[in-house]
Protein backbone atom coordinates (compact mmCIF):
# COMPACT_ATOMS: atom_id res chain seq x y z
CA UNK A 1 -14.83 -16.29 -3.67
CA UNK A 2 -15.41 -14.41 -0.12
CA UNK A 3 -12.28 -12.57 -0.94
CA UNK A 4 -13.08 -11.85 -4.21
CA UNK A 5 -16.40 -10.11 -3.79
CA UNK A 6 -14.72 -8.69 -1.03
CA UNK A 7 -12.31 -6.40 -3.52
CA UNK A 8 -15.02 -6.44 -5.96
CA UNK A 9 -17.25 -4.66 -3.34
CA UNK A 10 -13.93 -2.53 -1.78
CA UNK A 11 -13.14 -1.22 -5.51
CA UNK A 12 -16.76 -0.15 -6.48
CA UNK A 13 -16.43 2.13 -3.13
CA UNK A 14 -12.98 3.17 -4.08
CA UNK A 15 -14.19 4.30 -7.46
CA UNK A 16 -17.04 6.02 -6.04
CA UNK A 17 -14.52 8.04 -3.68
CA UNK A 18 -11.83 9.04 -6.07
CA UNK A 19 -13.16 8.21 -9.42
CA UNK A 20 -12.92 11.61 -11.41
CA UNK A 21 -11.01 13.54 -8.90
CA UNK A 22 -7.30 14.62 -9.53
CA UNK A 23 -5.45 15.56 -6.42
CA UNK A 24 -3.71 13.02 -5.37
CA UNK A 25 -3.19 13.55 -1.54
CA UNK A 26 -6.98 13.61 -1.34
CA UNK A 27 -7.21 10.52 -3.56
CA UNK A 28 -4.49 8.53 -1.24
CA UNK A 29 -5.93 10.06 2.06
CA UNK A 30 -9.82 8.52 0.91
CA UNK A 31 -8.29 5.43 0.15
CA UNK A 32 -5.99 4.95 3.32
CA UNK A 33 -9.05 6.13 5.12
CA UNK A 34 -11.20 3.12 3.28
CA UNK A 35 -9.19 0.44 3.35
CA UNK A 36 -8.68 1.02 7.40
CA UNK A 37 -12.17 0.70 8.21
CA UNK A 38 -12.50 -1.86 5.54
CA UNK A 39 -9.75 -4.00 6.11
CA UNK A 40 -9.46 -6.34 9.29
CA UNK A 41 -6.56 -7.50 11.14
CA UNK A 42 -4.43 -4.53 9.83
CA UNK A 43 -2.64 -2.25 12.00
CA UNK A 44 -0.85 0.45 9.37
CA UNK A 45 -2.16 1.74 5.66
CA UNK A 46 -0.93 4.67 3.78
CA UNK A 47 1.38 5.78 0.69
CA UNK A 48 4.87 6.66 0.11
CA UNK A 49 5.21 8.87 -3.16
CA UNK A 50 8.13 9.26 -4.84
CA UNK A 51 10.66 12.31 -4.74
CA UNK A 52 13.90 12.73 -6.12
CA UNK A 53 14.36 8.86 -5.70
CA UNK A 54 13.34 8.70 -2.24
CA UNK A 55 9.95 7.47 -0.75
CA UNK A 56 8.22 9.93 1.10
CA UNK A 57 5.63 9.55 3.52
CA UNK A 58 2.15 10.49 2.27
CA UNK A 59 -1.32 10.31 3.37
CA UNK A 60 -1.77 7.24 5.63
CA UNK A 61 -3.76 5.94 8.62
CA UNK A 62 -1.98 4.24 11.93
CA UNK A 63 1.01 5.39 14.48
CA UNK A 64 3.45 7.85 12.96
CA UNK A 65 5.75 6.08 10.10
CA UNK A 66 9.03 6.64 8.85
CA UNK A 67 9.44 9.65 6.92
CA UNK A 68 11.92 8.77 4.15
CA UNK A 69 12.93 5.36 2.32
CA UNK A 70 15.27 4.82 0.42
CA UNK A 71 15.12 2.98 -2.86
CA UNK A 72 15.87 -0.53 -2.36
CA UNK A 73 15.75 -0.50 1.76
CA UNK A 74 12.83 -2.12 3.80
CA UNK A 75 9.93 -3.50 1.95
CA UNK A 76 8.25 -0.50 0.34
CA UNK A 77 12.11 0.67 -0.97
CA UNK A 78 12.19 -3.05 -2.65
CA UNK A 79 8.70 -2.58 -4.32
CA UNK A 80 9.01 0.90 -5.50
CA UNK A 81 12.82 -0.13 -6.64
CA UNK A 82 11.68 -3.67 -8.48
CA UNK A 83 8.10 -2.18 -9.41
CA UNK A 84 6.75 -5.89 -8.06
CA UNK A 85 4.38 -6.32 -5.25
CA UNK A 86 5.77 -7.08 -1.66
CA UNK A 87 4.12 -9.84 -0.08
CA UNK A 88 5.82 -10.18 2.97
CA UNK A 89 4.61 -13.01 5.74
CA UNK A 90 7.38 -12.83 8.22
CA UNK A 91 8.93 -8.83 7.92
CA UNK A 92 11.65 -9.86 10.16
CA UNK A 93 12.96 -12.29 8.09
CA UNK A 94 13.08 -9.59 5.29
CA UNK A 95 16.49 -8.67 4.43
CA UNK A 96 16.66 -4.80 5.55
CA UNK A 97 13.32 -4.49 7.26
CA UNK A 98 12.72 -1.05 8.52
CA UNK A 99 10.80 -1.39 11.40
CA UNK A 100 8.71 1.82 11.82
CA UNK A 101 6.07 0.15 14.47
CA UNK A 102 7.45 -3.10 16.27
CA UNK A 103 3.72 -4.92 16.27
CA UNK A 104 3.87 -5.50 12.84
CA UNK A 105 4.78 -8.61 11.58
CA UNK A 106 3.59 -9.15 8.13
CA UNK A 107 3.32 -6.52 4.93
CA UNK A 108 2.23 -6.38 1.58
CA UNK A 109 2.99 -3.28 -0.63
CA UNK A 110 2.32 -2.55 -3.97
CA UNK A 111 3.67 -0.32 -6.71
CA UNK A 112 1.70 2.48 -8.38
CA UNK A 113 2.82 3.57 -11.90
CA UNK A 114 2.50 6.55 -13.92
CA UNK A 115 3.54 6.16 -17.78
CA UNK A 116 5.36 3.17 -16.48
CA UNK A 117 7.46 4.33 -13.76
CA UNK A 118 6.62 4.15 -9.99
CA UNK A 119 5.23 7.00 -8.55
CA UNK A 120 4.15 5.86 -4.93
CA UNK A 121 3.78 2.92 -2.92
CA UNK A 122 0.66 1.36 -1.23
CA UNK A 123 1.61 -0.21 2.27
CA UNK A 124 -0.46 -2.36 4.43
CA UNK A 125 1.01 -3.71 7.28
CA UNK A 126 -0.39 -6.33 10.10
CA UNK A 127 0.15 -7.63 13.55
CA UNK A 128 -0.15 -11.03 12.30
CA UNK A 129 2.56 -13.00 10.57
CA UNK A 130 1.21 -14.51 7.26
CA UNK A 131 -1.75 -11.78 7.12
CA UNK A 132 -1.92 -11.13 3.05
CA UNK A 133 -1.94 -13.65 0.71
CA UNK A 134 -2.28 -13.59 -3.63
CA UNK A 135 -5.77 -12.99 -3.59
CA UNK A 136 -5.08 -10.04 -1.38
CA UNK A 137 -2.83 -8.63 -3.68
CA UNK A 138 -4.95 -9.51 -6.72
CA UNK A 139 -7.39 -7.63 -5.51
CA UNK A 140 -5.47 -4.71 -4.36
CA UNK A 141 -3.58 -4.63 -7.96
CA UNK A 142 -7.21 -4.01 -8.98
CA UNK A 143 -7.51 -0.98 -6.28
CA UNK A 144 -4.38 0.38 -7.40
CA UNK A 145 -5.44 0.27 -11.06
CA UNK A 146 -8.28 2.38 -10.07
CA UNK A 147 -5.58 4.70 -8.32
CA UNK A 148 -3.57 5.41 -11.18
CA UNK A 149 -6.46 6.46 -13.50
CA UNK A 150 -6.41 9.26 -11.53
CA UNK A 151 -2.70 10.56 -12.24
């Protein structure tokens, strides 16, 4: 329940921020900026959006990331290739881990969709191993819902 009221609380703020605004790199730079003060134990958060079927890095919050993904390579390739959420305890036990800051050990990352293809990724990474869990990305799903209204 903590959890819950937790996102509950986290996506009444996010809909405050972004809710009837259209630009999308000042929608994803609000939320990256949000969910780094909100979140604990996290040491990366930001978007890749999509571009001629590469991920590209967007507005995010942490040390400087990789630039470009490919589709299907590292985490955030997987999710915006598979349009599934990432949950990721252990990244280096992920096949083809990209490892873009070497103090993170676990990841989730979830898909954003516009008239049902993927359009950007949302990427949270964390020193810990084991860090996100279902209810994390329950909640975030509802986040990311929130998100796409916006496209």
């Amino acid at each position: 329940m903590e959890k819950e009221s937790f996102y509950l609380s986290l996506c009444q703020q996010a809909e405050a921020l972004i809710g009837g605004e259209s630009n999308q790199i000042a929608n994803f730079a609000n939320i990256s900026a949000l969910l780094n003060i909100s979140l604990d134990r996290i040491n990366w958060v930001g978007f890749y959006v999509m571009e001629n079927q590469q991920l590209v890095l967007g507005p995010f919050q942490g040390n400087p990331a990789c630039i470009r993904i490919d589709l299907g390579k590292g985490v955030c390739g997987t999710c915006a290739q598979t349009g599934e959420t990432q949950v990721v305890a252990d990244v280096h036990a992920f096949e083809g881990h990209i490892a873009c800051d070497a103090a993170s050990n676990s990841e989730i990352v979830l898909p954003i969709f516009k008239n049902g293809d993927v359009v950007a990724v949302l990427d949270i990474d964390s020193p810990e191993f084991a860090r996100f869990d279902q209810e994390d990305a329950t909640g975030l799903q509802q986040l990311v819902s929130i998100i796409e209204k916006t496209l």
